[in-house]
PDB file of N, CA and C in Angstrom:
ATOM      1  N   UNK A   1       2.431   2.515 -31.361  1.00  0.00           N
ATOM      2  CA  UNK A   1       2.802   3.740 -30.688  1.00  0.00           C
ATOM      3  C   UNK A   1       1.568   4.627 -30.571  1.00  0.00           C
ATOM      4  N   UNK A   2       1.634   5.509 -29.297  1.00  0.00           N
ATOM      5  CA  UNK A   2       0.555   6.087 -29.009  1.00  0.00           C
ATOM      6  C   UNK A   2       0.563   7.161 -29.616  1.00  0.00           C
ATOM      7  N   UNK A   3      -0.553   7.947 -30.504  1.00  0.00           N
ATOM      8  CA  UNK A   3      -0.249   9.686 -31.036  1.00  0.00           C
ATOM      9  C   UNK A   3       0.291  10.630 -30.155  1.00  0.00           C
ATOM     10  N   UNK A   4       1.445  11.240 -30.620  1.00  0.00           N
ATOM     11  CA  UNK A   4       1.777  12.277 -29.919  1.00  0.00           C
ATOM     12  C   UNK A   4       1.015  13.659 -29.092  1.00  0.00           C
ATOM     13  N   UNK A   5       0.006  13.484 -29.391  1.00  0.00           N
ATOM     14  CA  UNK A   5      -0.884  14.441 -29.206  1.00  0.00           C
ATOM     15  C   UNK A   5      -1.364  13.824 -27.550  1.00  0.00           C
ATOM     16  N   UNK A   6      -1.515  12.719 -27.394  1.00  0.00           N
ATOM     17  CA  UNK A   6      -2.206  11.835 -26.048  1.00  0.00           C
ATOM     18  C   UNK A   6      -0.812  11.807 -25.541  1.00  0.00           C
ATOM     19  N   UNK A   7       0.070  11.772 -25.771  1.00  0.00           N
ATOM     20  CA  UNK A   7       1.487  11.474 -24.854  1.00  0.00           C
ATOM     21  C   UNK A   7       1.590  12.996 -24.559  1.00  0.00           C
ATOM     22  N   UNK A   8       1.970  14.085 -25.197  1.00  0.00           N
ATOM     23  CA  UNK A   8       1.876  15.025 -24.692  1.00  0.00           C
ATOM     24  C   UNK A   8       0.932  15.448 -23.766  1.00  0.00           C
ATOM     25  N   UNK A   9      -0.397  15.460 -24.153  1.00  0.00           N
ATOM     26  CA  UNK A   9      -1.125  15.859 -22.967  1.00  0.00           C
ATOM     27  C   UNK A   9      -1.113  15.245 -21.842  1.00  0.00           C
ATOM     28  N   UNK A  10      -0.555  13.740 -21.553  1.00  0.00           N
ATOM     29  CA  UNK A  10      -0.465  12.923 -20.322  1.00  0.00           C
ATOM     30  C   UNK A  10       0.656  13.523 -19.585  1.00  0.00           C
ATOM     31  N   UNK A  11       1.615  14.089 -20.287  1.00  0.00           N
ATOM     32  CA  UNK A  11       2.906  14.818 -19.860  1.00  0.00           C
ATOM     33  C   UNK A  11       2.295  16.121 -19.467  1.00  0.00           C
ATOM     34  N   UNK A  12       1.366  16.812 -19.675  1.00  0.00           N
ATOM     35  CA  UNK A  12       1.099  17.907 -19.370  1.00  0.00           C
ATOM     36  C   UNK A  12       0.789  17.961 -17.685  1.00  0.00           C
ATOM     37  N   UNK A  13      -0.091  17.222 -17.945  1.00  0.00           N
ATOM     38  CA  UNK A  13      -1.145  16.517 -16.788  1.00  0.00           C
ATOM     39  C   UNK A  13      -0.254  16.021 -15.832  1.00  0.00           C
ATOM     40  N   UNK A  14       0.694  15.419 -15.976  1.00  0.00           N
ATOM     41  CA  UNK A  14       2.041  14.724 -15.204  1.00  0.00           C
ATOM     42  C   UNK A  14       2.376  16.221 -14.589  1.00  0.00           C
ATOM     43  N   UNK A  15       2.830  16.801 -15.267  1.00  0.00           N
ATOM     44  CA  UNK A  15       3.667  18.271 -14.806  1.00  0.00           C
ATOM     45  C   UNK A  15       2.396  18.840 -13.579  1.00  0.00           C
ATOM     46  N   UNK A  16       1.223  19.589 -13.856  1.00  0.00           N
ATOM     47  CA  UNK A  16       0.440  19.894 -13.577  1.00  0.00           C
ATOM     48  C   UNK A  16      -0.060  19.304 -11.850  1.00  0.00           C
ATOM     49  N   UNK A  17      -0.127  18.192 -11.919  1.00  0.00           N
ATOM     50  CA  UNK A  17       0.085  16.947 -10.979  1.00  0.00           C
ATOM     51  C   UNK A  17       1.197  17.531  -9.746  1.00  0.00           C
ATOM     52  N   UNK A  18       1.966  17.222 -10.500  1.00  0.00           N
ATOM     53  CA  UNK A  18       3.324  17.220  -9.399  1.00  0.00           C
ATOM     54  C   UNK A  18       3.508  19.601  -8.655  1.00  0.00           C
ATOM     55  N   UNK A  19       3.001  19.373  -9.675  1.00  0.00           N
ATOM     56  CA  UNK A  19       2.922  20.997  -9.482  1.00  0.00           C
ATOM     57  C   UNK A  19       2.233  21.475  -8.299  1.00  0.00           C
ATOM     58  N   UNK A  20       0.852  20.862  -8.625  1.00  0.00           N
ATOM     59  CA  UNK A  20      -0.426  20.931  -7.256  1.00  0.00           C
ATOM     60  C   UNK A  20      -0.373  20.723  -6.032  1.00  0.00           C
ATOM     61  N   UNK A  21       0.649  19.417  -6.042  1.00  0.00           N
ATOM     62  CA  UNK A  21       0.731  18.222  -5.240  1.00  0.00           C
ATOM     63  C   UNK A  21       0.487  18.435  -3.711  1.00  0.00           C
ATOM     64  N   UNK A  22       1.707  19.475  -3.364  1.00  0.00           N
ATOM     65  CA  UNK A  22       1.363  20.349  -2.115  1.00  0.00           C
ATOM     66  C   UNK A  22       0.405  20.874  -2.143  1.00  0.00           C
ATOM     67  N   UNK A  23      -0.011  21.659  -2.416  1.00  0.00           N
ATOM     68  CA  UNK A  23      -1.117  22.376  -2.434  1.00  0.00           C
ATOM     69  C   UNK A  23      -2.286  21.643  -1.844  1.00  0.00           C
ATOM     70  N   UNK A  24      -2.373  20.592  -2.799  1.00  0.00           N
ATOM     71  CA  UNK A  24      -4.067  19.632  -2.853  1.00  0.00           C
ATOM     72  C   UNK A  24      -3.688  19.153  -1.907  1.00  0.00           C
ATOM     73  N   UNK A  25      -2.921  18.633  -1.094  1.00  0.00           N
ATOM     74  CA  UNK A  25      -2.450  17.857   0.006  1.00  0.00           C
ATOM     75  C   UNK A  25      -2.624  18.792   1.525  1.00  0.00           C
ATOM     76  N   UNK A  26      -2.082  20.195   1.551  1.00  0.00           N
ATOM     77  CA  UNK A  26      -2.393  20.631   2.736  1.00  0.00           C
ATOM     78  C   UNK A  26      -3.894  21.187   2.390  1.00  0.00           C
ATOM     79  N   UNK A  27      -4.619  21.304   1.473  1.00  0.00           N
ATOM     80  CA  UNK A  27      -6.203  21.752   1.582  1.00  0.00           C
ATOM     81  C   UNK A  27      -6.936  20.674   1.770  1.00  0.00           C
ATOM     82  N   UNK A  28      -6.691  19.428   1.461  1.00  0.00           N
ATOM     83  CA  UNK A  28      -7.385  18.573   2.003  1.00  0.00           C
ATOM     84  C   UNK A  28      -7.268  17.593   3.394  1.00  0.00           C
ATOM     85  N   UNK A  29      -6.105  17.833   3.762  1.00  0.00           N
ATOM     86  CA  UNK A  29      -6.062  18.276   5.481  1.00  0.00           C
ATOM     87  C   UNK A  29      -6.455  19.331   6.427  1.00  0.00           C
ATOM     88  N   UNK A  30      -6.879  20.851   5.528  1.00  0.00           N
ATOM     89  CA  UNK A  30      -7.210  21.582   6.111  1.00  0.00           C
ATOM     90  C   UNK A  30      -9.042  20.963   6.052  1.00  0.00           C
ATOM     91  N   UNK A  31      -9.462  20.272   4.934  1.00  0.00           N
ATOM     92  CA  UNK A  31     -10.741  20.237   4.831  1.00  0.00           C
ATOM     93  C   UNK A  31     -11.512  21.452   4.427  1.00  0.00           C
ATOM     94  N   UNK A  32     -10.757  21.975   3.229  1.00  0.00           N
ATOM     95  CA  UNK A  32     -11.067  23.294   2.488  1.00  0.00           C
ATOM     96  C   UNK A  32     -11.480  22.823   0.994  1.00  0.00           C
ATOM     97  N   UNK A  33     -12.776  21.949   0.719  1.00  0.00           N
ATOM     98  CA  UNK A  33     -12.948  21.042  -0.229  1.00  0.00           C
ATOM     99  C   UNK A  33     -13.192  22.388  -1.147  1.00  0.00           C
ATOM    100  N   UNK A  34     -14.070  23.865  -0.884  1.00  0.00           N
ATOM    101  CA  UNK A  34     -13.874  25.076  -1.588  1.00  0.00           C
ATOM    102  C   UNK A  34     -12.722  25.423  -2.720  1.00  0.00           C
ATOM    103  N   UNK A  35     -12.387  25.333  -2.237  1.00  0.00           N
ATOM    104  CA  UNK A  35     -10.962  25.958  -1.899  1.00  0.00           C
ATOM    105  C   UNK A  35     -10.097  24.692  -3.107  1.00  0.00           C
ATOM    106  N   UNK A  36     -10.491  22.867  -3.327  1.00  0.00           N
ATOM    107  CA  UNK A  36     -10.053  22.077  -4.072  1.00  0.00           C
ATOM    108  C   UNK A  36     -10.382  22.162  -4.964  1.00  0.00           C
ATOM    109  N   UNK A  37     -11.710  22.696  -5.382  1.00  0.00           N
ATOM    110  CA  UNK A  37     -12.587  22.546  -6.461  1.00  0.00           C
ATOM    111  C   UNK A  37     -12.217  23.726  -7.632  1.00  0.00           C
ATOM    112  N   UNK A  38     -11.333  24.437  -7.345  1.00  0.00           N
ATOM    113  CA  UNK A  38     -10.838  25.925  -7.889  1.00  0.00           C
ATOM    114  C   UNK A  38      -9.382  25.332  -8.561  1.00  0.00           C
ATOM    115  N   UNK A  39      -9.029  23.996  -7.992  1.00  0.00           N
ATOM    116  CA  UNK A  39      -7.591  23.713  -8.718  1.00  0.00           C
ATOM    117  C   UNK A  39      -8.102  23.391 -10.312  1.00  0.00           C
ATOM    118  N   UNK A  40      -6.897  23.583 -10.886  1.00  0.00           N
ATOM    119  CA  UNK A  40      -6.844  22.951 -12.113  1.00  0.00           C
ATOM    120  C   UNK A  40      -7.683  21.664 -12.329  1.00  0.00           C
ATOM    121  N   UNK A  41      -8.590  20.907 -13.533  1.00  0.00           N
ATOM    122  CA  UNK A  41      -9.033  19.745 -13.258  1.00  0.00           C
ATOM    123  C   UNK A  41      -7.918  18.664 -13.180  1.00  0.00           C
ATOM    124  N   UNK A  42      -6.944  19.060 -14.276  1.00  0.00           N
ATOM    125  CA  UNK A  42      -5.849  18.593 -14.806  1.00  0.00           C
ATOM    126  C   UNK A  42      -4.723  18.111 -13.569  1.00  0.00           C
ATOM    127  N   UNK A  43      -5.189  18.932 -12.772  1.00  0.00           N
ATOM    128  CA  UNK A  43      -4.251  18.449 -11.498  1.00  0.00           C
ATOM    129  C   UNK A  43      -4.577  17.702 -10.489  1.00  0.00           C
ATOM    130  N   UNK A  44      -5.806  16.899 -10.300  1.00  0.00           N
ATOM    131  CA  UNK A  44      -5.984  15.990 -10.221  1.00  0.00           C
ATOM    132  C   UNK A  44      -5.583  14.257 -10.594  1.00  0.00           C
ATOM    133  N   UNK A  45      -4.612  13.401  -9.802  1.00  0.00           N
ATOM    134  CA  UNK A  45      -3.844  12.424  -9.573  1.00  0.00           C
ATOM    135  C   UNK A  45      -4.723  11.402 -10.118  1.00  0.00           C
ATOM    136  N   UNK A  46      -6.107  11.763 -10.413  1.00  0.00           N
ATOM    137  CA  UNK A  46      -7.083  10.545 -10.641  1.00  0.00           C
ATOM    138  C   UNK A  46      -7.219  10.854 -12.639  1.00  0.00           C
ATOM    139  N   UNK A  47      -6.859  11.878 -12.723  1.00  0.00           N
ATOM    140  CA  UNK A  47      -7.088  12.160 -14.387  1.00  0.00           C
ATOM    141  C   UNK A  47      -5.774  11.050 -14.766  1.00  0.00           C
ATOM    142  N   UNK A  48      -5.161  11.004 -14.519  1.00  0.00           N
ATOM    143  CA  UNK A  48      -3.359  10.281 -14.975  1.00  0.00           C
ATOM    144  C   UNK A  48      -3.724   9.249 -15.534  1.00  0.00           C
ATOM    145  N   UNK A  49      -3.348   8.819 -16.717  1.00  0.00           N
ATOM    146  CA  UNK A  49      -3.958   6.985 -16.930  1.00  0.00           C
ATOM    147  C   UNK A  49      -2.633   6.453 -17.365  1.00  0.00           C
ATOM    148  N   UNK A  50      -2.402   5.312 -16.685  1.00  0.00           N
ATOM    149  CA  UNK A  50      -1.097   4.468 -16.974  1.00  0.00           C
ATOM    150  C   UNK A  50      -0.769   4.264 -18.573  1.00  0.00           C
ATOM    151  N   UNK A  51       0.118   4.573 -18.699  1.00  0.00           N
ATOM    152  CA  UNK A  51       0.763   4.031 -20.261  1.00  0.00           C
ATOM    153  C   UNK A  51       2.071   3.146 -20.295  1.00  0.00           C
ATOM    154  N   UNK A  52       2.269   2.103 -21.240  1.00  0.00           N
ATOM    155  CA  UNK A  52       3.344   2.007 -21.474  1.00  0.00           C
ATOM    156  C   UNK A  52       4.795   3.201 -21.193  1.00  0.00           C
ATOM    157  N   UNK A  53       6.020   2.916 -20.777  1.00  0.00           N
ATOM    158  CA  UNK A  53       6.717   3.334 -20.995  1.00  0.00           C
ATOM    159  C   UNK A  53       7.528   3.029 -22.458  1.00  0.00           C
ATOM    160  N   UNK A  54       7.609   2.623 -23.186  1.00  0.00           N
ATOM    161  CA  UNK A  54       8.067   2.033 -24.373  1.00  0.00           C
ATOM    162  C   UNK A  54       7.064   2.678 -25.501  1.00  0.00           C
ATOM    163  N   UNK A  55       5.972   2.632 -25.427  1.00  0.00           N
ATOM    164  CA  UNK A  55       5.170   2.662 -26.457  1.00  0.00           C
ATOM    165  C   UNK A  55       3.926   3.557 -26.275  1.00  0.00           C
ATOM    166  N   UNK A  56       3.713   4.013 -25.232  1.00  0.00           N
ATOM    167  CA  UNK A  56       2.804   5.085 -24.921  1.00  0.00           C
ATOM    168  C   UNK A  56       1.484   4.275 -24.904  1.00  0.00           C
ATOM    169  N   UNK A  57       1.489   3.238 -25.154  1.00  0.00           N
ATOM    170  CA  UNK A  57      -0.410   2.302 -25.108  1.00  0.00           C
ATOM    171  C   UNK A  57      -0.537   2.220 -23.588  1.00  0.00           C
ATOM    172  N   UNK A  58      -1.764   2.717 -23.597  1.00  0.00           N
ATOM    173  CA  UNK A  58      -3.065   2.769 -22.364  1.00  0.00           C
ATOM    174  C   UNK A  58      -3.231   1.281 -22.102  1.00  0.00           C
ATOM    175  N   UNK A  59      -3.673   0.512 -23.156  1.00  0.00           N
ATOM    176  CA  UNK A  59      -4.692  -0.589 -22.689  1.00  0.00           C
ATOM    177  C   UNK A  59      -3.655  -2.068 -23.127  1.00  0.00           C
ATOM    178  N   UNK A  60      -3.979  -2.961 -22.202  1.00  0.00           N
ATOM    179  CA  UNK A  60      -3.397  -3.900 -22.058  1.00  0.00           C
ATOM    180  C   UNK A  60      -2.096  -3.856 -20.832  1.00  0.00           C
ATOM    181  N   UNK A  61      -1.519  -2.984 -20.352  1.00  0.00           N
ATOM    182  CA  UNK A  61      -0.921  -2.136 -19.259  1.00  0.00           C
ATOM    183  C   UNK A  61      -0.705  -2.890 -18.292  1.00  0.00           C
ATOM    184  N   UNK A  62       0.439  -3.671 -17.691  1.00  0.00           N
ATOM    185  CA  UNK A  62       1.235  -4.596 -16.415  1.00  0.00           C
ATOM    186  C   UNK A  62       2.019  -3.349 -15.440  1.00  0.00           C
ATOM    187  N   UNK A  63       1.017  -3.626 -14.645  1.00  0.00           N
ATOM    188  CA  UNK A  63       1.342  -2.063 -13.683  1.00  0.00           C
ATOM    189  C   UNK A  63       2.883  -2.910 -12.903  1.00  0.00           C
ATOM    190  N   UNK A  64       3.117  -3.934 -12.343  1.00  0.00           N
ATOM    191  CA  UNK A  64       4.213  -5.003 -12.537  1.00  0.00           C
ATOM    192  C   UNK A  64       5.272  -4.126 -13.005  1.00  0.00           C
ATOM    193  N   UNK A  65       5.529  -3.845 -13.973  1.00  0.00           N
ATOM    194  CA  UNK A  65       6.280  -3.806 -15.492  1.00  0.00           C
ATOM    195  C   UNK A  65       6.444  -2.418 -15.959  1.00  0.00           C
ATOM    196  N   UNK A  66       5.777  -1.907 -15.668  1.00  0.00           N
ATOM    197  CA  UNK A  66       5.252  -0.231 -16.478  1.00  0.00           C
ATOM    198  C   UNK A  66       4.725  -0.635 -18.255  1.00  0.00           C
ATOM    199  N   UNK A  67       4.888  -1.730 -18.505  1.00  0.00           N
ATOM    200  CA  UNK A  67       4.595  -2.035 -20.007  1.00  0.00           C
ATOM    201  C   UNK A  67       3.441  -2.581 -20.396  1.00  0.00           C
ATOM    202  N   UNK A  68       3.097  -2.664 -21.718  1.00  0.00           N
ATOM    203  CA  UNK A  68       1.963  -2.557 -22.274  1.00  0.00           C
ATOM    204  C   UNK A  68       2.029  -4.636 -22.198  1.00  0.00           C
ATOM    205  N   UNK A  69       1.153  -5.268 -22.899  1.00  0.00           N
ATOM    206  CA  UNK A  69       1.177  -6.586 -23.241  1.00  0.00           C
ATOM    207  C   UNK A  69       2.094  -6.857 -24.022  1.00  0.00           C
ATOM    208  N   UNK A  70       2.203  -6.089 -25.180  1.00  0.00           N
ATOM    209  CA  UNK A  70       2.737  -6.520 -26.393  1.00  0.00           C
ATOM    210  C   UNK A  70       4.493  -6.285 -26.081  1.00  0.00           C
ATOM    211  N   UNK A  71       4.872  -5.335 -25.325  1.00  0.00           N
ATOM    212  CA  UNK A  71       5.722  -5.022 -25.177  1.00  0.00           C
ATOM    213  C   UNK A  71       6.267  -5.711 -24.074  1.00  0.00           C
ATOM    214  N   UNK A  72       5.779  -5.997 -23.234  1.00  0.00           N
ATOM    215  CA  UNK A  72       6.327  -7.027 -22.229  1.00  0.00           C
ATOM    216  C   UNK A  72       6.594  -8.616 -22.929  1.00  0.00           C
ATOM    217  N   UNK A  73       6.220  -8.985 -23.833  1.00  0.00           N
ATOM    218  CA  UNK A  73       5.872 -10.587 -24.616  1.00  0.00           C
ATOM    219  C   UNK A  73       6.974 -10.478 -24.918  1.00  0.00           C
ATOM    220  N   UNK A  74       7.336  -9.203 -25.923  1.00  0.00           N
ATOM    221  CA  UNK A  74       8.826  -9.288 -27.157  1.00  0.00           C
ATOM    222  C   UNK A  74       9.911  -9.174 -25.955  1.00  0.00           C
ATOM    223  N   UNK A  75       9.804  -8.592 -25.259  1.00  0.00           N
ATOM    224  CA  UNK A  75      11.068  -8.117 -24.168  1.00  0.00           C
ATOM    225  C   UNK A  75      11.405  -9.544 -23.311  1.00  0.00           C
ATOM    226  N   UNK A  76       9.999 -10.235 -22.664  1.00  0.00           N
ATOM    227  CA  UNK A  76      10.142 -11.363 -22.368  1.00  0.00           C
ATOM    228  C   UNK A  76      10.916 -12.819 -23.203  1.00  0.00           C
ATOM    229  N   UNK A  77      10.305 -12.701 -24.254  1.00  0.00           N
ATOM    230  CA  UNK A  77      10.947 -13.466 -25.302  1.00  0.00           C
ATOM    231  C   UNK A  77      12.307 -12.887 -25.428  1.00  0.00           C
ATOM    232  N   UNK A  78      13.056 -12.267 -25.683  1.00  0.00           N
ATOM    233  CA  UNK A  78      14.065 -11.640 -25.702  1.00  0.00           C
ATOM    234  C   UNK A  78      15.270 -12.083 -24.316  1.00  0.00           C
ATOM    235  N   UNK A  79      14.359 -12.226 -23.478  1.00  0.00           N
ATOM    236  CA  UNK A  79      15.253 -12.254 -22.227  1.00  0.00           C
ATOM    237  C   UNK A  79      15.317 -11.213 -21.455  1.00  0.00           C
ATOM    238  N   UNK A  80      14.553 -10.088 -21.673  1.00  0.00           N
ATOM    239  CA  UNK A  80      15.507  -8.298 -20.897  1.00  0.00           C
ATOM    240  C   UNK A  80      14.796  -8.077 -19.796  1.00  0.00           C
ATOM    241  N   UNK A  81      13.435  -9.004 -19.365  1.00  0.00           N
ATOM    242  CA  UNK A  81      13.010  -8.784 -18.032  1.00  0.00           C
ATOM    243  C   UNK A  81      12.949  -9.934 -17.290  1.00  0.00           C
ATOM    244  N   UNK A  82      14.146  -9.525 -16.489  1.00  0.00           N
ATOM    245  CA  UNK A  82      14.366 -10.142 -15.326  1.00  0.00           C
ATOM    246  C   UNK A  82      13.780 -11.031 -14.330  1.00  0.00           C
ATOM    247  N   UNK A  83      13.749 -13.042 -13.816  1.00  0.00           N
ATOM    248  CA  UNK A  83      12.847 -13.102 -13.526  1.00  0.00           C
ATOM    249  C   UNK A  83      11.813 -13.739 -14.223  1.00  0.00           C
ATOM    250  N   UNK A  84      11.826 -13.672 -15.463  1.00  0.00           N
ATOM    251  CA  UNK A  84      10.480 -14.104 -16.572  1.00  0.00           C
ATOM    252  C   UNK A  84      11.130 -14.955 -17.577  1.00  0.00           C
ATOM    253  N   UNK A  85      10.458 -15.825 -17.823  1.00  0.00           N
ATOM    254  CA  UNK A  85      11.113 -16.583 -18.665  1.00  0.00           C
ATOM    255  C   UNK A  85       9.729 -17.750 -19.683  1.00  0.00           C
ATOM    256  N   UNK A  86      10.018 -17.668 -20.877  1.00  0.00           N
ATOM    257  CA  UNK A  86       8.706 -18.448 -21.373  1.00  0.00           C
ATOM    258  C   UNK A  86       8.286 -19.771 -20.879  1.00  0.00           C
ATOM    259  N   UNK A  87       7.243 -20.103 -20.626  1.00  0.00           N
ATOM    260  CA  UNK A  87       7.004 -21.207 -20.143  1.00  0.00           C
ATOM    261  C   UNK A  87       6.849 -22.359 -21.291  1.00  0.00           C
ATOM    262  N   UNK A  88       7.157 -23.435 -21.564  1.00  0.00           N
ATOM    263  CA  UNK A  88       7.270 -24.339 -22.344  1.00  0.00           C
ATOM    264  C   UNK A  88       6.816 -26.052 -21.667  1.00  0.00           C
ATOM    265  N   UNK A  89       5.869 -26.213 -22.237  1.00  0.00           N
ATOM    266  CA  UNK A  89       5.885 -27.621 -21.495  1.00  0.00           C
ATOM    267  C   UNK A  89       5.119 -28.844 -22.888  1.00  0.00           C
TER     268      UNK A  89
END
């Protein structure tokens, strides 16, 4: 599990994001790059880094899936994603 401290701030950043969204969208159709550089950094769509949904881990990450490695293996083994099944030969 990821520290609460990095899940929160990704949630911050999430909020922040969706907040801007308009905003950064009609200024960079207006071509008012001024005017972008004054937003929040945080609200920027490129700060966001994929995490697990299950477990909050960054790295190892099946954009596929929303899940991490480890968490896709047990779920797979398990049966709960759909589609996947262990290979055995």
């Amino acid at each position: 599990m990821a520290k609460t401290s990095q899940l929160a701030r990704q949630k911050k950043r999430e909020k922040l994001v969706a907040k801007f969204a308009a905003k950064r969208a009609a200024l960079k159709a207006a071509g008012e790059f001024d005017a972008l550089q004054k937003l929040p950094r945080n609200a920027s769509p490129v700060r966001l880094k994929n995490r697990c949904t299950i477990s909050g881990r960054s790295r190892g990450y099946l954009r596929a899936f929303g899940l991490s490695r480890i968490q896709f293996r047990e779920l797979a083994r398990e049966g709960k994603v759909p589609g996947v099944k262990k290979a055995s030969w």
